[in-house]
PDB file of N, CA and C in Angstrom:
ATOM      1  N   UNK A   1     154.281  24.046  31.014  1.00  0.00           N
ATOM      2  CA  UNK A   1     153.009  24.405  31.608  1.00  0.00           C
ATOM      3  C   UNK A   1     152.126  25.002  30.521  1.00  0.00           C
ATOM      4  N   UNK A   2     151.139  24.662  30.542  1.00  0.00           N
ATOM      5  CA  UNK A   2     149.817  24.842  29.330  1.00  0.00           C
ATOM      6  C   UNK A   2     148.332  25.057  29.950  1.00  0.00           C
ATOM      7  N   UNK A   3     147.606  26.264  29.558  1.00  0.00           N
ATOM      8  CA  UNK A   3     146.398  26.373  29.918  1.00  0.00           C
ATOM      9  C   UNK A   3     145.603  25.909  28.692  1.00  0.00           C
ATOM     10  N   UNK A   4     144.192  25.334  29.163  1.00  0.00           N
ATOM     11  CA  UNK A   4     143.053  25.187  28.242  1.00  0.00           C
ATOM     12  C   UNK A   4     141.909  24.982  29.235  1.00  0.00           C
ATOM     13  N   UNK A   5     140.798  26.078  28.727  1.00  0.00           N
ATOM     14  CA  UNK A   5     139.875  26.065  29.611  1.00  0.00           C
ATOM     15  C   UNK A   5     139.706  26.668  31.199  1.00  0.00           C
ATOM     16  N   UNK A   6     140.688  27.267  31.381  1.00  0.00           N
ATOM     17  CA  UNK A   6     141.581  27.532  32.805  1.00  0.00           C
ATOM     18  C   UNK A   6     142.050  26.356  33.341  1.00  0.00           C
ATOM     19  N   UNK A   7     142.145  25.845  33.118  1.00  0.00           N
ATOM     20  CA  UNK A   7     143.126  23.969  33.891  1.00  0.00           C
ATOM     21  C   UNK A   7     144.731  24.210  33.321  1.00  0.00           C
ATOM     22  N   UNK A   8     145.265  24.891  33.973  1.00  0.00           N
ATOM     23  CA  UNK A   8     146.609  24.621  33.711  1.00  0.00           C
ATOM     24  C   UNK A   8     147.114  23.064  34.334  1.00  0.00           C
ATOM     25  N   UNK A   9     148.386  22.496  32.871  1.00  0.00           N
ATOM     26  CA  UNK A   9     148.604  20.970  33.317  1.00  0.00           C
ATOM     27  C   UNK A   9     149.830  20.945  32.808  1.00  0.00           C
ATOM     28  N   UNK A  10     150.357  20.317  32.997  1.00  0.00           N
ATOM     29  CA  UNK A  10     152.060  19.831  32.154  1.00  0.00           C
ATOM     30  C   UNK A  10     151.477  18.984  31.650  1.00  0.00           C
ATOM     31  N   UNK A  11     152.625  18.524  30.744  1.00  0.00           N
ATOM     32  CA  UNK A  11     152.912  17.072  29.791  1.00  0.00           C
ATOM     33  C   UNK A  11     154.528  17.010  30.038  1.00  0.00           C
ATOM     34  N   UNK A  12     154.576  15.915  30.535  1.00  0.00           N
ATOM     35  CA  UNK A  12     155.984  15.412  30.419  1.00  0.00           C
ATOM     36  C   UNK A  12     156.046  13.802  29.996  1.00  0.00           C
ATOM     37  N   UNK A  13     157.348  13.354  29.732  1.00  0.00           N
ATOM     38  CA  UNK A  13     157.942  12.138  29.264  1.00  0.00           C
ATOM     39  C   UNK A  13     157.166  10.813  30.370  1.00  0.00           C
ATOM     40  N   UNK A  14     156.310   9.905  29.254  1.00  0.00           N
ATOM     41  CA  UNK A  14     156.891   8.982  30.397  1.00  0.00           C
ATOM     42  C   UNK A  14     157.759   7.515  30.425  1.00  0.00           C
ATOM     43  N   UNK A  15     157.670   6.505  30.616  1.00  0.00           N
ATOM     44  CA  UNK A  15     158.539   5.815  31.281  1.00  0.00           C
ATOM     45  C   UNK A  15     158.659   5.059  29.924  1.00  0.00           C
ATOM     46  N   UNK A  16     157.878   4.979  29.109  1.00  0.00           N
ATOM     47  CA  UNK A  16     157.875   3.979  27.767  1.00  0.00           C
ATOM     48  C   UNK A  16     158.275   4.693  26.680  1.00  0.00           C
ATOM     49  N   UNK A  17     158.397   3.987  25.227  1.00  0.00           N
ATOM     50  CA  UNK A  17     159.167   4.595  24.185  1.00  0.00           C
ATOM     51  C   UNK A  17     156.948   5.142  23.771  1.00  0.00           C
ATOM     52  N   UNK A  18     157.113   6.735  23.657  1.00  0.00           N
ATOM     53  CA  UNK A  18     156.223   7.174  23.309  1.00  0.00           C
ATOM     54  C   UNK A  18     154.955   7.036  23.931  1.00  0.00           C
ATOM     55  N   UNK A  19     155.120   7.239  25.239  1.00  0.00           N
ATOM     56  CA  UNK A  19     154.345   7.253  26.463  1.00  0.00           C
ATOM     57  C   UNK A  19     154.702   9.071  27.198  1.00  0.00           C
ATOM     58  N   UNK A  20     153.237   9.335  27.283  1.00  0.00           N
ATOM     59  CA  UNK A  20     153.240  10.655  28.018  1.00  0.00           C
ATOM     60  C   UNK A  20     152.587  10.771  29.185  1.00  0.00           C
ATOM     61  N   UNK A  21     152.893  11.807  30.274  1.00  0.00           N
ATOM     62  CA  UNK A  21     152.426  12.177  31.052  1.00  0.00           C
ATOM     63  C   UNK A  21     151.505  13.305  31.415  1.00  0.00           C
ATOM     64  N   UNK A  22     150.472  13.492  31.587  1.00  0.00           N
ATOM     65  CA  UNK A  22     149.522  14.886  31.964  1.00  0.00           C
ATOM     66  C   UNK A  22     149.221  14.772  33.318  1.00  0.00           C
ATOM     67  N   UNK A  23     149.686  16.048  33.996  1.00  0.00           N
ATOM     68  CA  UNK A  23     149.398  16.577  35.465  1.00  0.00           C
ATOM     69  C   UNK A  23     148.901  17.378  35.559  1.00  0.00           C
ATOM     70  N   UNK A  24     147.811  17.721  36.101  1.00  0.00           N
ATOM     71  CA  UNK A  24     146.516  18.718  36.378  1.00  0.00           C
ATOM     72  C   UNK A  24     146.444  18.860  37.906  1.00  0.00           C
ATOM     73  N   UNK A  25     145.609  19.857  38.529  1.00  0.00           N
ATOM     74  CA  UNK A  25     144.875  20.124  39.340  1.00  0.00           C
ATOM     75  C   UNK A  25     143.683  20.628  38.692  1.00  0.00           C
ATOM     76  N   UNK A  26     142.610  19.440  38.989  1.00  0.00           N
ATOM     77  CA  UNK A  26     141.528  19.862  38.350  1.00  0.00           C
ATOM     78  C   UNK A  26     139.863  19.165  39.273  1.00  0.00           C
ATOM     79  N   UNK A  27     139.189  20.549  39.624  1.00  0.00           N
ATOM     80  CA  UNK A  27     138.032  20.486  40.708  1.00  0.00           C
ATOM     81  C   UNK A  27     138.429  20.292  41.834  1.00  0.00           C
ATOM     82  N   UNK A  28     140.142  20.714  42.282  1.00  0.00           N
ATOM     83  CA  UNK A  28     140.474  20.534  43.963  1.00  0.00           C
ATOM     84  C   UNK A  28     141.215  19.095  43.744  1.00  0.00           C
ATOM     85  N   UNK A  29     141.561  17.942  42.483  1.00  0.00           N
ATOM     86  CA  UNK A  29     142.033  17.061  42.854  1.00  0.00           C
ATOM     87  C   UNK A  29     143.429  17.282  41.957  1.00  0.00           C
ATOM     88  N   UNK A  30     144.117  16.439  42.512  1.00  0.00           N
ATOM     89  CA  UNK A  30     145.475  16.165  41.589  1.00  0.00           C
ATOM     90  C   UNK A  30     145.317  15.199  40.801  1.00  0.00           C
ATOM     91  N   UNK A  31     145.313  15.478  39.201  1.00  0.00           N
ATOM     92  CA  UNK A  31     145.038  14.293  38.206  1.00  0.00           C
ATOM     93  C   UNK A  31     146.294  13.948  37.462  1.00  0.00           C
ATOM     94  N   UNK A  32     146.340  12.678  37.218  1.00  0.00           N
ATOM     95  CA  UNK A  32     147.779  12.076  36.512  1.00  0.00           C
ATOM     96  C   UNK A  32     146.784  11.471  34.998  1.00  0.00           C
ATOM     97  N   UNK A  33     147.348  11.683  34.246  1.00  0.00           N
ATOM     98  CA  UNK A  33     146.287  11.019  32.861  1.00  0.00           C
ATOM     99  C   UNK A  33     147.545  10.807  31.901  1.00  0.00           C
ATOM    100  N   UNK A  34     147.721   9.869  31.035  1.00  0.00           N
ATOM    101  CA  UNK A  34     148.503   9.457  30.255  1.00  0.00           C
ATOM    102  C   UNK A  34     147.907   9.209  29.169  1.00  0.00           C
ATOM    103  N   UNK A  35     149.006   9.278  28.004  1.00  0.00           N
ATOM    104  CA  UNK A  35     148.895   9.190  26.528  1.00  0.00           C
ATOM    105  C   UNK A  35     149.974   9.027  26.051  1.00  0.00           C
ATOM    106  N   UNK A  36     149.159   8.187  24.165  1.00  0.00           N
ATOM    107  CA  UNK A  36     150.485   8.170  23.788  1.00  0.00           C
ATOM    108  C   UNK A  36     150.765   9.017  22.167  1.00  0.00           C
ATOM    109  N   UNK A  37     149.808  10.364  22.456  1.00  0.00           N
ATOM    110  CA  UNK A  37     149.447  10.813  21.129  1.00  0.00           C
ATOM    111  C   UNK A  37     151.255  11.747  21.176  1.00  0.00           C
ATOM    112  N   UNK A  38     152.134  11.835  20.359  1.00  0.00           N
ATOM    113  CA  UNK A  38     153.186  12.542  20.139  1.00  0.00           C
ATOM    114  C   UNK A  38     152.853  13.581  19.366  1.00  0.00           C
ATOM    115  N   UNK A  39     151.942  13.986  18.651  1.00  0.00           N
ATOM    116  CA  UNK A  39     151.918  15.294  18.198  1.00  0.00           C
ATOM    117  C   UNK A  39     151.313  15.794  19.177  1.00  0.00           C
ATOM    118  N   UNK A  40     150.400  15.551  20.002  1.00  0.00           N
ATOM    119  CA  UNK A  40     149.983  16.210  21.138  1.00  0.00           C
ATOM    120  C   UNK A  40     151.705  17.077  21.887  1.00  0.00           C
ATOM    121  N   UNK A  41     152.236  16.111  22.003  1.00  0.00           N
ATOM    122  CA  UNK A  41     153.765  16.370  22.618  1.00  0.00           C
ATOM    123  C   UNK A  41     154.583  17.519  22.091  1.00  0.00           C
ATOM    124  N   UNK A  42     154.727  17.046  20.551  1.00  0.00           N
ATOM    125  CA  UNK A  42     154.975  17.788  19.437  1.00  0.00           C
ATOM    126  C   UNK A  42     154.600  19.348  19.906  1.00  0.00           C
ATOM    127  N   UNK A  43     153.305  19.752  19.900  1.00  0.00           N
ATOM    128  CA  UNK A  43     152.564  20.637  19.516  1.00  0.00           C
ATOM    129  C   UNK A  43     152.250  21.404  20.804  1.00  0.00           C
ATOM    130  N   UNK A  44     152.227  20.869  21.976  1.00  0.00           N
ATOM    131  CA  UNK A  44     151.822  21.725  23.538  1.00  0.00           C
ATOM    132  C   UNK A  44     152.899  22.944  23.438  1.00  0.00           C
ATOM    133  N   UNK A  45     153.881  23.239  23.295  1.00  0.00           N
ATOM    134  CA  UNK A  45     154.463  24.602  23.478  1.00  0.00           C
ATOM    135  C   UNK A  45     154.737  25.338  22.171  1.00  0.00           C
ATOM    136  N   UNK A  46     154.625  25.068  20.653  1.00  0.00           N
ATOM    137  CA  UNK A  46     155.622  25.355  19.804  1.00  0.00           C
ATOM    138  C   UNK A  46     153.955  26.056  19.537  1.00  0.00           C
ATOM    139  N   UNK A  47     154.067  27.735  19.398  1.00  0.00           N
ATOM    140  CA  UNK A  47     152.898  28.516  18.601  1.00  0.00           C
ATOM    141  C   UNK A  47     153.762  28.610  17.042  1.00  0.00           C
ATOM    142  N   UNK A  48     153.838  28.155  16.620  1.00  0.00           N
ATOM    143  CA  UNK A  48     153.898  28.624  14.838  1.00  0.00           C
ATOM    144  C   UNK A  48     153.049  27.894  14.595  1.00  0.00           C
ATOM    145  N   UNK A  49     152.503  27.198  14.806  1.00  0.00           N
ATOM    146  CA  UNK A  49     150.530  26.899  14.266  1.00  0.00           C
ATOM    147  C   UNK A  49     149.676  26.829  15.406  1.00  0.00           C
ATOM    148  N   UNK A  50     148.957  27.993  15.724  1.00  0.00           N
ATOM    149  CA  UNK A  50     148.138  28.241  16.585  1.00  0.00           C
ATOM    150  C   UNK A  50     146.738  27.107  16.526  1.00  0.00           C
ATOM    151  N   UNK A  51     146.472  26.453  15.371  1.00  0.00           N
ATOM    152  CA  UNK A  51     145.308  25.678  15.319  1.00  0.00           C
ATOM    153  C   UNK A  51     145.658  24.355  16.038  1.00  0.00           C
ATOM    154  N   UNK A  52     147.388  23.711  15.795  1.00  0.00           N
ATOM    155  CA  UNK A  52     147.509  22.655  15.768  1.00  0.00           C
ATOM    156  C   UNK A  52     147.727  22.623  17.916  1.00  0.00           C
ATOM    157  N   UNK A  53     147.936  23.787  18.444  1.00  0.00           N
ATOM    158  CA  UNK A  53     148.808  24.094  19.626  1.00  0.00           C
ATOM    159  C   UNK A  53     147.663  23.998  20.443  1.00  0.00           C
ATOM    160  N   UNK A  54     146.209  24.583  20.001  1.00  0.00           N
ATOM    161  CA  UNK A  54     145.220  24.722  20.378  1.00  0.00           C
ATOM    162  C   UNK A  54     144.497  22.988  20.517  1.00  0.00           C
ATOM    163  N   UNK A  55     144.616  22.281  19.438  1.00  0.00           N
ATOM    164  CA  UNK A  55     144.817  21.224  19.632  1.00  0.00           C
ATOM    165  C   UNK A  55     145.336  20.029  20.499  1.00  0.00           C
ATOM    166  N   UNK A  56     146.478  20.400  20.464  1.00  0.00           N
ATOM    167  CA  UNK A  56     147.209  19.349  21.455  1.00  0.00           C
ATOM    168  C   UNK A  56     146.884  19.815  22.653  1.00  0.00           C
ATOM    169  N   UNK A  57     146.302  20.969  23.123  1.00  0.00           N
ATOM    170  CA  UNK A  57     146.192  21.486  24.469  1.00  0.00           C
ATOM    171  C   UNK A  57     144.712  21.111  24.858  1.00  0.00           C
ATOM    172  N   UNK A  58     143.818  20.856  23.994  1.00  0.00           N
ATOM    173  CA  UNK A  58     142.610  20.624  24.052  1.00  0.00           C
ATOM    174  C   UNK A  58     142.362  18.730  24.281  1.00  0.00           C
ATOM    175  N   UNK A  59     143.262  18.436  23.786  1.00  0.00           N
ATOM    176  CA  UNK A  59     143.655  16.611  23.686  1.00  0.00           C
ATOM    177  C   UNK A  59     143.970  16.593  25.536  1.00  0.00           C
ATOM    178  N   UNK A  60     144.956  17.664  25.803  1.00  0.00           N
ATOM    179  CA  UNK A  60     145.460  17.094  27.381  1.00  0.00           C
ATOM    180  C   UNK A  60     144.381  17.440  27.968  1.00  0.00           C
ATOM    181  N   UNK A  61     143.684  18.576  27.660  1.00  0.00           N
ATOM    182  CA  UNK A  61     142.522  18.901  28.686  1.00  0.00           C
ATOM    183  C   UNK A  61     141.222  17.679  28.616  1.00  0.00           C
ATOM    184  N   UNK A  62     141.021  17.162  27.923  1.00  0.00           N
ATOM    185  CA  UNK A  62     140.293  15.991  27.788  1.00  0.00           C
ATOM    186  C   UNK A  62     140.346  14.288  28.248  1.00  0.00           C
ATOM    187  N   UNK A  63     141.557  14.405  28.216  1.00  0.00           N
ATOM    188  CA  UNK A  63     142.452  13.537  28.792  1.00  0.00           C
ATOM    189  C   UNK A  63     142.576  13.739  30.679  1.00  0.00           C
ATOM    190  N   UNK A  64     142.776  14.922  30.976  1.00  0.00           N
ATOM    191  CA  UNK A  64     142.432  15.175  32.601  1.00  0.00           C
ATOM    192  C   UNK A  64     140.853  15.357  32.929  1.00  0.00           C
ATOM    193  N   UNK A  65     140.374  15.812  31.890  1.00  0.00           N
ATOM    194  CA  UNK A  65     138.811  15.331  32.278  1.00  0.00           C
ATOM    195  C   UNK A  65     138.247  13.839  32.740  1.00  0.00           C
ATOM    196  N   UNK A  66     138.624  13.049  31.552  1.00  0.00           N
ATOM    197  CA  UNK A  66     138.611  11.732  31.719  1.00  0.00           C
ATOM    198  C   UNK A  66     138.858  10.928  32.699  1.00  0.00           C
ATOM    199  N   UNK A  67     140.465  11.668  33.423  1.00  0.00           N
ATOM    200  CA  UNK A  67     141.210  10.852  33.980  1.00  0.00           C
ATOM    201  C   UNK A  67     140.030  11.350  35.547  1.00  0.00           C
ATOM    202  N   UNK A  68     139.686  12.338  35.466  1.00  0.00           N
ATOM    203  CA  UNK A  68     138.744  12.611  36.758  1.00  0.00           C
ATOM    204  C   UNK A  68     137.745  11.994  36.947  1.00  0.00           C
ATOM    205  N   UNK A  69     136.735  11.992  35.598  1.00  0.00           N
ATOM    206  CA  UNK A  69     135.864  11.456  35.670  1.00  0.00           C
ATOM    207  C   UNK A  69     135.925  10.010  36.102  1.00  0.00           C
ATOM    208  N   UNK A  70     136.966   9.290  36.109  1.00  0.00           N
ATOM    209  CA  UNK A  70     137.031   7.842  35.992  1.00  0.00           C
ATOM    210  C   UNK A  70     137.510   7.466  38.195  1.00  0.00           C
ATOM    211  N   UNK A  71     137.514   8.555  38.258  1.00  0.00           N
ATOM    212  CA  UNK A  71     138.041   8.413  39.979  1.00  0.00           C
ATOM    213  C   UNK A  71     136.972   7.796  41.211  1.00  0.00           C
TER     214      UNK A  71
END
């Protein structure tokens, strides 16, 4: 579980070799948004580089933006 922006979302595994999952609640809806960036993956929980963590958390939050906007 990862906040950015107040949108807390997971990232989990998905079904392909280097396929991800992002789950949000975001504006009252439930958003599913996928990717296949692995340092994003890499980087969502591990703080020993706060720039890069800030990063990958900013990638999923953009990614559930998207995935809303597109509804």
């Amino acid at each position: 579980m990862a906040t950015f922006r107040k949108v807390k979302f997971e990232m989990g595994r998905g079904r392909g070799y280097g396929q991800y999952v992002i789950r949000a609640n975001y504006k009252g809806k439930e958003i599913t948004a996928y990717t296949n960036d692995s340092e994003a993956w890499d980087w969502i929980d591990d703080d020993s580089n706060k720039e890069k963590q800030n990063d990958a958390r900013r990638h999923c939050y953009y990614k559930v933006v998207e995935a809303y906007a597109s509804l």
